[in-house]
Protein backbone atom coordinates (compact mmCIF):
# COMPACT_ATOMS: atom_id res chain seq x y z
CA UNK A 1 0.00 0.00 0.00
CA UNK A 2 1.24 3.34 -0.94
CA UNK A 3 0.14 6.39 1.47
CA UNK A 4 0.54 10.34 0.43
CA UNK A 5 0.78 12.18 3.40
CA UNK A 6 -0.30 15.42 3.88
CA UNK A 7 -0.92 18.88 6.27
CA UNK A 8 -1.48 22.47 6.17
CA UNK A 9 -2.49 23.56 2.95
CA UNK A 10 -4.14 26.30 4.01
CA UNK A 11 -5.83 27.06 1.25
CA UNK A 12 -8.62 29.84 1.90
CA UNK A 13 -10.13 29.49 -1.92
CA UNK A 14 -11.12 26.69 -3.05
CA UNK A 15 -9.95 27.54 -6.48
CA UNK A 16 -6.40 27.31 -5.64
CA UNK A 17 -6.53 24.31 -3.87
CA UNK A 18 -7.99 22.46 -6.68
CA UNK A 19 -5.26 23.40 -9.11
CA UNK A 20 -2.89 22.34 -6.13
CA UNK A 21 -4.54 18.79 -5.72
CA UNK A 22 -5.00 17.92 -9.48
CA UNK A 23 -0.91 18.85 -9.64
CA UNK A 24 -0.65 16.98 -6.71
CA UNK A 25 -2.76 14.14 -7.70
CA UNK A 26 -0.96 13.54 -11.37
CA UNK A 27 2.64 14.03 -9.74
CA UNK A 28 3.69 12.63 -6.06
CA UNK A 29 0.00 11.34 -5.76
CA UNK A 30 -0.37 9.72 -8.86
CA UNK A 31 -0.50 6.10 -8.04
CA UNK A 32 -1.22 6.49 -3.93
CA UNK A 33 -4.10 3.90 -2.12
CA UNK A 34 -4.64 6.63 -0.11
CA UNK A 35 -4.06 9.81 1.66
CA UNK A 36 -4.03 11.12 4.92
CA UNK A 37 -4.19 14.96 5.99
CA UNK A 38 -2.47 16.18 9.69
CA UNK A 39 -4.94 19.43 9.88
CA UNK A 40 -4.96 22.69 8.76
CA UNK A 41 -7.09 21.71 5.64
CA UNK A 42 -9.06 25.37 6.10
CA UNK A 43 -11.46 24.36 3.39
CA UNK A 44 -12.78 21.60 4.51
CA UNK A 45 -13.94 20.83 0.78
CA UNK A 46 -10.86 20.14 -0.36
CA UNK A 47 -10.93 16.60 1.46
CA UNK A 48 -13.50 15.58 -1.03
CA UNK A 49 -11.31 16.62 -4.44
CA UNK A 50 -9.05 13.88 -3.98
CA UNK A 51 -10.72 11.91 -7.12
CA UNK A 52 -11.49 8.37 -5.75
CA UNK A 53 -8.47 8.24 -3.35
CA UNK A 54 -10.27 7.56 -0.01
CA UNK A 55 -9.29 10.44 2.89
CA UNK A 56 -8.83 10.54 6.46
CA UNK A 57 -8.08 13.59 8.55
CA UNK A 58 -7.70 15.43 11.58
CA UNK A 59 -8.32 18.84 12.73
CA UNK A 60 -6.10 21.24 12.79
CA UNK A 61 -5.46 24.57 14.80
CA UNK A 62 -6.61 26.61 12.44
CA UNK A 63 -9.74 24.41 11.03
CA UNK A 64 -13.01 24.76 12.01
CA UNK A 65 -14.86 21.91 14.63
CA UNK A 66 -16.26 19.35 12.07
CA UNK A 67 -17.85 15.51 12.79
CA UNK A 68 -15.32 13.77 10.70
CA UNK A 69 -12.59 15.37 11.82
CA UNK A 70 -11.56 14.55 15.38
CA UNK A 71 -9.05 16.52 17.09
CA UNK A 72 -6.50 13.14 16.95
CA UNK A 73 -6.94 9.75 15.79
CA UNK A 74 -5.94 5.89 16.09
CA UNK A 75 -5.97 4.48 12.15
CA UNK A 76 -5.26 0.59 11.48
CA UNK A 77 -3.66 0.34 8.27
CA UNK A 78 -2.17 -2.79 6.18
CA UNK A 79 -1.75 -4.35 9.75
CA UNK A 80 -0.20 -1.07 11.31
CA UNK A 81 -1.66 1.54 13.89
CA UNK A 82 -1.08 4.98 13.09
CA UNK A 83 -1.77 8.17 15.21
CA UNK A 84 -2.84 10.84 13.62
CA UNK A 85 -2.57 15.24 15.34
CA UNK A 86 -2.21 18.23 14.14
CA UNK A 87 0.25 19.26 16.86
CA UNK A 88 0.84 22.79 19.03
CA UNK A 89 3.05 25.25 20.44
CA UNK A 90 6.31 26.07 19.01
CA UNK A 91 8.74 24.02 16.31
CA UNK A 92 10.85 22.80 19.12
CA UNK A 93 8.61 21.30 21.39
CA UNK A 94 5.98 19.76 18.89
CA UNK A 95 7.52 16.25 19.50
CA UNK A 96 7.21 16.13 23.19
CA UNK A 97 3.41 17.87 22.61
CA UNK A 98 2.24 15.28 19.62
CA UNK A 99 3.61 11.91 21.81
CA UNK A 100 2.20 13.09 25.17
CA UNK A 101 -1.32 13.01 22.93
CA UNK A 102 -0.80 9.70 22.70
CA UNK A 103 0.79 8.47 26.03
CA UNK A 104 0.20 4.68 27.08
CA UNK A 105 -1.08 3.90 23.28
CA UNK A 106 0.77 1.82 21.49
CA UNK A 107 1.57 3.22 17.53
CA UNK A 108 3.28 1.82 14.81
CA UNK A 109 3.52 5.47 13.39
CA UNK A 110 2.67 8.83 14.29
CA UNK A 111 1.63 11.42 11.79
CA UNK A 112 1.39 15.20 12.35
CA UNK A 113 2.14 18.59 11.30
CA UNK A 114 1.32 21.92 12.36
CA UNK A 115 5.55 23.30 12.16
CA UNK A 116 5.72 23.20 8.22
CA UNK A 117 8.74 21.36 8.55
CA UNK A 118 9.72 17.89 7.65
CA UNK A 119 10.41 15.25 9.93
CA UNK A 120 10.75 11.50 9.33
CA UNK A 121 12.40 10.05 12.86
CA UNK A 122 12.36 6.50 14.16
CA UNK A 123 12.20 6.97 17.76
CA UNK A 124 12.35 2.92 19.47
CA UNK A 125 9.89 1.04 17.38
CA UNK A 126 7.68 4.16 16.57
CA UNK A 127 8.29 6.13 13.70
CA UNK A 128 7.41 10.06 13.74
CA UNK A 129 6.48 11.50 10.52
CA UNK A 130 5.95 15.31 9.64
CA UNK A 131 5.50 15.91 5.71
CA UNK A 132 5.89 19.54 6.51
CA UNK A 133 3.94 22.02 4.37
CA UNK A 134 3.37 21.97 0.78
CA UNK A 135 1.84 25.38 0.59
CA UNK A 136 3.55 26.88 3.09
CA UNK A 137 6.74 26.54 4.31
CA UNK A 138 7.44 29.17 6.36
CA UNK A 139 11.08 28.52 7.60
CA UNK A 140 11.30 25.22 6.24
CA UNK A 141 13.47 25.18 3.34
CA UNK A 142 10.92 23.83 0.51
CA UNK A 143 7.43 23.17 0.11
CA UNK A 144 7.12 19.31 1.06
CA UNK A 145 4.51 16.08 1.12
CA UNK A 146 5.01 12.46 2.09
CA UNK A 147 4.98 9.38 1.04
C-alpha cells in the first residue's frame, strides 16, 4: 500500500486548492491507495477533491470543529496503527506535545504537522512523521509532502 501524506495547505479558496490537488494528484500522488491529511485543511472541501483516493483527517489549529474530523486519531492500516494530530506550540517542542497526545497507546507510526517542517524520525519502534507544508513553508526550506 502506498500512502501520500499530507498537512497544512491552508488554502482559503477553493480555487487554488484544486489546481494544487489535481498537480498533486498527477505528480507525487499519482498512483497512492490513499491519503491522509495532519490538519490545517481550512477548506474543509478540499478533502472531497481527492478523485477516488479515499481520505482521512484530523483537525487542525486553524480548522473549524467538524464531525469527521476529530481533534486526533488511532488508524489501522495494512496491519499497522497509526496516530494521527495536528500538533501545538512552538517548532521545538511539537515532539514532546504530539507523543504526550498519545501516552500509554501503542503506535506503529505517528503522523502530524502543524511546524511546516519535515520530519521522518524513528524513535524505538515508533516512527514520527511530519511531511511539513506543501503550501507553506514558512522557515522550512521547501514546500514538502510524504509518502
Amino acid at each position: 500500500m502506498k500512502i501520500g501524506v499530507l498537512s497544512d495547505t491552508h488554502f482559503e479558496d477553493l480555487t487554488d486548492g484544486l489546481a494544487f490537488l489535481e498537480h498533486l494528484c498527477a505528480g507525487p500522488f499519482s498512483d497512492v491507495d490513499l491519503i491522509l491529511h495532519a490538519g490545517d485543511i481550512i477548506h474543509p472541501d478540499l478533502l472531497y477533491c481527492f478523485e477516488s483516493r479515499p481520505v482521512i483527517g484530523v483537525q487542525g489549529n486553524c480548522d473549524e470543529p467538524a464531525a469527521d474530523l476529530p481533534e486526533k486519531r488511532i488508524q489501522e492500516i495494512g496491519g499497522f496503527r497509526f496516530g494521527m494530530i495536528h500538533g501545538w506550540g512552538g517548532p521545538n517542542g511539537i515532539v514532546g506535545h504530539v507523543l504526550s497526545a498519545f501516552d500509554d497507546v501503542p503506535l506503529d507510526v505517528l503522523i502530524f504537522g502543524h511546524s511546516h517542517y519535515p520530519l521522518c524520525r524513528q524513535t524505538g519502534d515508533l516512527l514520527l512523521f511530519n511531511p511539513g507544508s506543501a503550501t507553506d513553508r514558512r522557515d522550512a526550506p521547501f514546500h514538502s509532502v510524504g509518502i
